[in-house]
C-alpha atoms as a PDB file:
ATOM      1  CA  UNK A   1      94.620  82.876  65.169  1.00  0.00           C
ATOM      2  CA  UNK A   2      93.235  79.301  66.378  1.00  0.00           C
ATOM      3  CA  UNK A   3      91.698  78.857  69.675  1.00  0.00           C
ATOM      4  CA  UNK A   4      91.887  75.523  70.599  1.00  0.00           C
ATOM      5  CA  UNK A   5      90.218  73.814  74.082  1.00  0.00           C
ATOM      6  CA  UNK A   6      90.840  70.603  75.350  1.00  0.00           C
ATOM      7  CA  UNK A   7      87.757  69.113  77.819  1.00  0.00           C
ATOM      8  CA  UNK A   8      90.252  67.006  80.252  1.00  0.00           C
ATOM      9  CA  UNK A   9      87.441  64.159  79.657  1.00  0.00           C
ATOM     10  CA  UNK A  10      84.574  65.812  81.300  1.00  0.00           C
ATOM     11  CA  UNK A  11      81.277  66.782  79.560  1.00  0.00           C
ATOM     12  CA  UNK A  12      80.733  69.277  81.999  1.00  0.00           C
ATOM     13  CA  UNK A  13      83.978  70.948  81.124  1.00  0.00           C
ATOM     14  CA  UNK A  14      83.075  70.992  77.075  1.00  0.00           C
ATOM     15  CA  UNK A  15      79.724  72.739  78.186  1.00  0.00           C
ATOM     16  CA  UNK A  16      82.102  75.616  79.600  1.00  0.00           C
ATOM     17  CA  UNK A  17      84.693  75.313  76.643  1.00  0.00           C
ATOM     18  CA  UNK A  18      81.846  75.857  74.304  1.00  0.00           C
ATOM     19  CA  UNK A  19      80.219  78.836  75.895  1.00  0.00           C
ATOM     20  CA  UNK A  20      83.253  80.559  76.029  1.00  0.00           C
ATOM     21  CA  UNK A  21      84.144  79.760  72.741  1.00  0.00           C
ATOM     22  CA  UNK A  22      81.095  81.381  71.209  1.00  0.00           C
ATOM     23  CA  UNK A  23      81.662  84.359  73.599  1.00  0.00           C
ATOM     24  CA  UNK A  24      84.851  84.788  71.547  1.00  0.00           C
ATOM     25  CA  UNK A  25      82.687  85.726  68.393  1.00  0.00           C
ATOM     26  CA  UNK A  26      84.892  83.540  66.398  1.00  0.00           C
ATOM     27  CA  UNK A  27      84.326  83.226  62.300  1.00  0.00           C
ATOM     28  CA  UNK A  28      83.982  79.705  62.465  1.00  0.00           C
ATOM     29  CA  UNK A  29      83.738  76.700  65.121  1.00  0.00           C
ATOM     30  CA  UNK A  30      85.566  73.091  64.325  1.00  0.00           C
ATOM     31  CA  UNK A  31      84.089  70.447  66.493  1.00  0.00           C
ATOM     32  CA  UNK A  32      85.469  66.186  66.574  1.00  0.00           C
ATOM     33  CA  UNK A  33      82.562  64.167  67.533  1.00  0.00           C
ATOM     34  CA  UNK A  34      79.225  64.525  68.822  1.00  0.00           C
ATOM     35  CA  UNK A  35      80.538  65.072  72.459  1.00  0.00           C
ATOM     36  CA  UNK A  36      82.255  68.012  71.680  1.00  0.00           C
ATOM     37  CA  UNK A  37      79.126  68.942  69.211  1.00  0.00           C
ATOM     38  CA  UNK A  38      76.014  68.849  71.085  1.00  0.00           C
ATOM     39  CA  UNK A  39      77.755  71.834  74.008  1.00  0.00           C
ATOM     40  CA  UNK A  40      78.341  73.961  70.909  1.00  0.00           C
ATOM     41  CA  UNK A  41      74.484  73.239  70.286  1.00  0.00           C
ATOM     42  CA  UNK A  42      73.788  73.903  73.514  1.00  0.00           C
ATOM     43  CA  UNK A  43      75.650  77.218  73.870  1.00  0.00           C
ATOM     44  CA  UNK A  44      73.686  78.716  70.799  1.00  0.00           C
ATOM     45  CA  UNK A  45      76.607  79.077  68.188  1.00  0.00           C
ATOM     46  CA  UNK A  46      75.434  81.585  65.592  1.00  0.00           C
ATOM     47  CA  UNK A  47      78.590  81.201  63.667  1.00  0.00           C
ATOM     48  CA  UNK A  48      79.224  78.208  61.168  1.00  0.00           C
ATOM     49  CA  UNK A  49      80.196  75.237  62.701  1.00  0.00           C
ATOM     50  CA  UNK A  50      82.091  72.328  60.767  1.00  0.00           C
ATOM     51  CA  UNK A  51      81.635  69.034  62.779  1.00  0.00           C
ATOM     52  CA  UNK A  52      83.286  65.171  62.114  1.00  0.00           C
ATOM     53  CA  UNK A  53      80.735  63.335  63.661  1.00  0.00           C
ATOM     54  CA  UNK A  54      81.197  59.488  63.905  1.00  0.00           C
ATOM     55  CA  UNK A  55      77.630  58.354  64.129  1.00  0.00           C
ATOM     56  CA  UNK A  56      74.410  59.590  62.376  1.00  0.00           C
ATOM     57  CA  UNK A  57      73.875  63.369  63.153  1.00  0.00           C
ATOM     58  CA  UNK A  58      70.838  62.975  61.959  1.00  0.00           C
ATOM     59  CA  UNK A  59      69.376  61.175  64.653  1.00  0.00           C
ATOM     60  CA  UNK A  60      71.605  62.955  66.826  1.00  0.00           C
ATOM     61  CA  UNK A  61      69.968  65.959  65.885  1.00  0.00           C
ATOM     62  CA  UNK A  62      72.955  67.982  64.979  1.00  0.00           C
ATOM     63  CA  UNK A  63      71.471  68.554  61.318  1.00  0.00           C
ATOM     64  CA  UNK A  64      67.821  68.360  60.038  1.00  0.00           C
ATOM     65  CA  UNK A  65      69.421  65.980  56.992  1.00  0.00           C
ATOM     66  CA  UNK A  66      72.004  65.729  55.235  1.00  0.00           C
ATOM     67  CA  UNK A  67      71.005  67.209  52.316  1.00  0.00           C
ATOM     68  CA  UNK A  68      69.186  70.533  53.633  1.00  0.00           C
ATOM     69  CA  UNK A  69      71.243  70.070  57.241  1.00  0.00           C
ATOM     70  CA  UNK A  70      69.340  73.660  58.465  1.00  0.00           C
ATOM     71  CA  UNK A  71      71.270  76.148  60.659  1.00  0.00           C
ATOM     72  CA  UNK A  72      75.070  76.619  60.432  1.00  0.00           C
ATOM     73  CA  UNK A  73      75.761  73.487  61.397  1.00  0.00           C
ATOM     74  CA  UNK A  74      77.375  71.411  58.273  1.00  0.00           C
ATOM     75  CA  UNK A  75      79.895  68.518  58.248  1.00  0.00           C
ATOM     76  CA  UNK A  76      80.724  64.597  57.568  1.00  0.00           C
ATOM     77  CA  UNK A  77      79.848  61.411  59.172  1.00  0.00           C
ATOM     78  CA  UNK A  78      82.036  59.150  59.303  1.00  0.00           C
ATOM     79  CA  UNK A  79      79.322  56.361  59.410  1.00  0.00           C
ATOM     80  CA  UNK A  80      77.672  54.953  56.565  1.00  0.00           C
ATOM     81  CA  UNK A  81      74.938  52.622  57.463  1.00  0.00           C
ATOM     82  CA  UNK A  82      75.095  50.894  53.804  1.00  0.00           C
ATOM     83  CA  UNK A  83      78.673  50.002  55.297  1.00  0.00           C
ATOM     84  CA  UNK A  84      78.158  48.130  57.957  1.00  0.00           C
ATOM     85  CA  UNK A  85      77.076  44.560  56.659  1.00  0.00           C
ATOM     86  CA  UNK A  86      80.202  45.115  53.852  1.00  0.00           C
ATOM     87  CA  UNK A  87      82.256  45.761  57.243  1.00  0.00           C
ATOM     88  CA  UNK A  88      80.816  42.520  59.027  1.00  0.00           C
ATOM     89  CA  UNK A  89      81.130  40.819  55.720  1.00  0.00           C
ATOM     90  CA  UNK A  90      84.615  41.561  55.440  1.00  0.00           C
ATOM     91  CA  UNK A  91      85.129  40.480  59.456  1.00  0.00           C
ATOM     92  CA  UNK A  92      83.680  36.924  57.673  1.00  0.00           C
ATOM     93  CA  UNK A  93      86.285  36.644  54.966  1.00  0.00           C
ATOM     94  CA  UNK A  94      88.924  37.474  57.417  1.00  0.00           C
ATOM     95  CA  UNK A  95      87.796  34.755  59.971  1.00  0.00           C
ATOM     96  CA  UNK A  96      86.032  32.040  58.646  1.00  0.00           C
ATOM     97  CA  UNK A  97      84.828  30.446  61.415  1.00  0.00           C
ATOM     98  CA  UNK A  98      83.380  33.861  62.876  1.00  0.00           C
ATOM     99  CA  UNK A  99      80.231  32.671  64.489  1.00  0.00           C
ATOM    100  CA  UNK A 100      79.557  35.443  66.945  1.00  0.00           C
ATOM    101  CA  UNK A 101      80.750  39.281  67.268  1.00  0.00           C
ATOM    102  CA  UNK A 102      80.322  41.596  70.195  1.00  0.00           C
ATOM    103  CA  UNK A 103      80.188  45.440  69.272  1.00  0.00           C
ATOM    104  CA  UNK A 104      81.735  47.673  71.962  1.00  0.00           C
ATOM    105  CA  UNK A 105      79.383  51.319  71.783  1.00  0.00           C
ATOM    106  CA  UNK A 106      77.864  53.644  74.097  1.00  0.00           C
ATOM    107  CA  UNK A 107      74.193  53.724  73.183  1.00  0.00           C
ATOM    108  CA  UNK A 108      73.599  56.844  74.409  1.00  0.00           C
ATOM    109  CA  UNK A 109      76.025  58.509  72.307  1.00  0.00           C
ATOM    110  CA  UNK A 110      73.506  60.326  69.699  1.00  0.00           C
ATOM    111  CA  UNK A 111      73.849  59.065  66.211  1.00  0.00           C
ATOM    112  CA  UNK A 112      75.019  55.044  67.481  1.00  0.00           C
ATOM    113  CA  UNK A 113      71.796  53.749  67.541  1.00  0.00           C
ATOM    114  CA  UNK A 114      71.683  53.551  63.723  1.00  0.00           C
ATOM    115  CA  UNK A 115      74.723  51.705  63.093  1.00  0.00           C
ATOM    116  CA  UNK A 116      73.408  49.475  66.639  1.00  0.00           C
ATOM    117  CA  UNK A 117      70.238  48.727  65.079  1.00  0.00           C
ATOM    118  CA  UNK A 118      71.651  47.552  61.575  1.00  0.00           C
ATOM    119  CA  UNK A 119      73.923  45.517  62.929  1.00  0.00           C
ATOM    120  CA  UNK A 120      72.251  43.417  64.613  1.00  0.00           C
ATOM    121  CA  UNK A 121      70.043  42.316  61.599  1.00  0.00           C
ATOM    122  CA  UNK A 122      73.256  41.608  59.785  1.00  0.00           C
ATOM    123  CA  UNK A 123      73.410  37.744  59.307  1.00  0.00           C
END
C-alpha cells in the first residue's frame, strides 16, 4: 500500500518525513525534487530510491553520474544543460525585441547552479 507524506513547506519537517519513512522498511522510496531528495539522503535509505530531480543531481550530489549513478539512488532530470540556449533561443523568436531576461532560481538549491552558470553565457 502507498505511504505518502506531505512536508507542509518546511525542510525541517521532510527531514522527519524521511526518517520515518525509511523506518517503515518500505521496497522502494519515490521522491519530487531535490528538497524532498537530499532528507532521504540524509536519513540513510538503503532501499531504492526513484527521484525527479529538476536540476543537475550530479552536482547536487544525489548520484555519482548519470551513467554509473552509485548507490540506490536512480532517476531523471528534468534539466538538460544542452537545452538551455535552444530555450533562450526560442524566448528570441517569440519576442524579437528581447534585449534582457531575468531568471527567477534559488542558487542554493543543489543542481541550479549548472543551468545558472550556462545561462548567463548565452548571448
Amino acid at each position: 500500500m502507498p505511504q505518502a507524506r506531505w512536508g507542509e513547506g518546511s525542510s525541517e519537517r521532510l527531514d522527519q518525513l524521511a526518517v520515518e519513512l525509511v523506518q517503515l522498511k518500505l521496497q522502494v522510496i519515490v521522491t519530487q525534487g531535490g528538497p524532498a531528495t537530499h532528507p532521504v539522503i540524509r536519513a540513510g535509505a538503503t532501499m531504492p530510491v526513484v527521484f525527479g530531480y529538476s536540476g543537475d543531481p550530479v552536482e547536487g550530489r544525489v548520484v555519482a553520474s548519470f551513467a554509473r549513478p552509485g548507490r540506490n539512488f536512480t532517476g531523471v532530470s528534468f534539466l538538460s544543460l544542452e537545452l538551455v540556449g535552444k530555450r533562450m533561443e526560442l524566448l528570441k523568436e517569440a519576442l524579437p525585441g528581447l534585449k534582457r531576461v531575468a531568471i527567477i532560481a534559488r542558487p542554493e538549491h543543489p543542481g541550479e547552479q549548472g543551468e545558472l552558470r550556462a545561462d548567463r553565457v548565452i548571448k
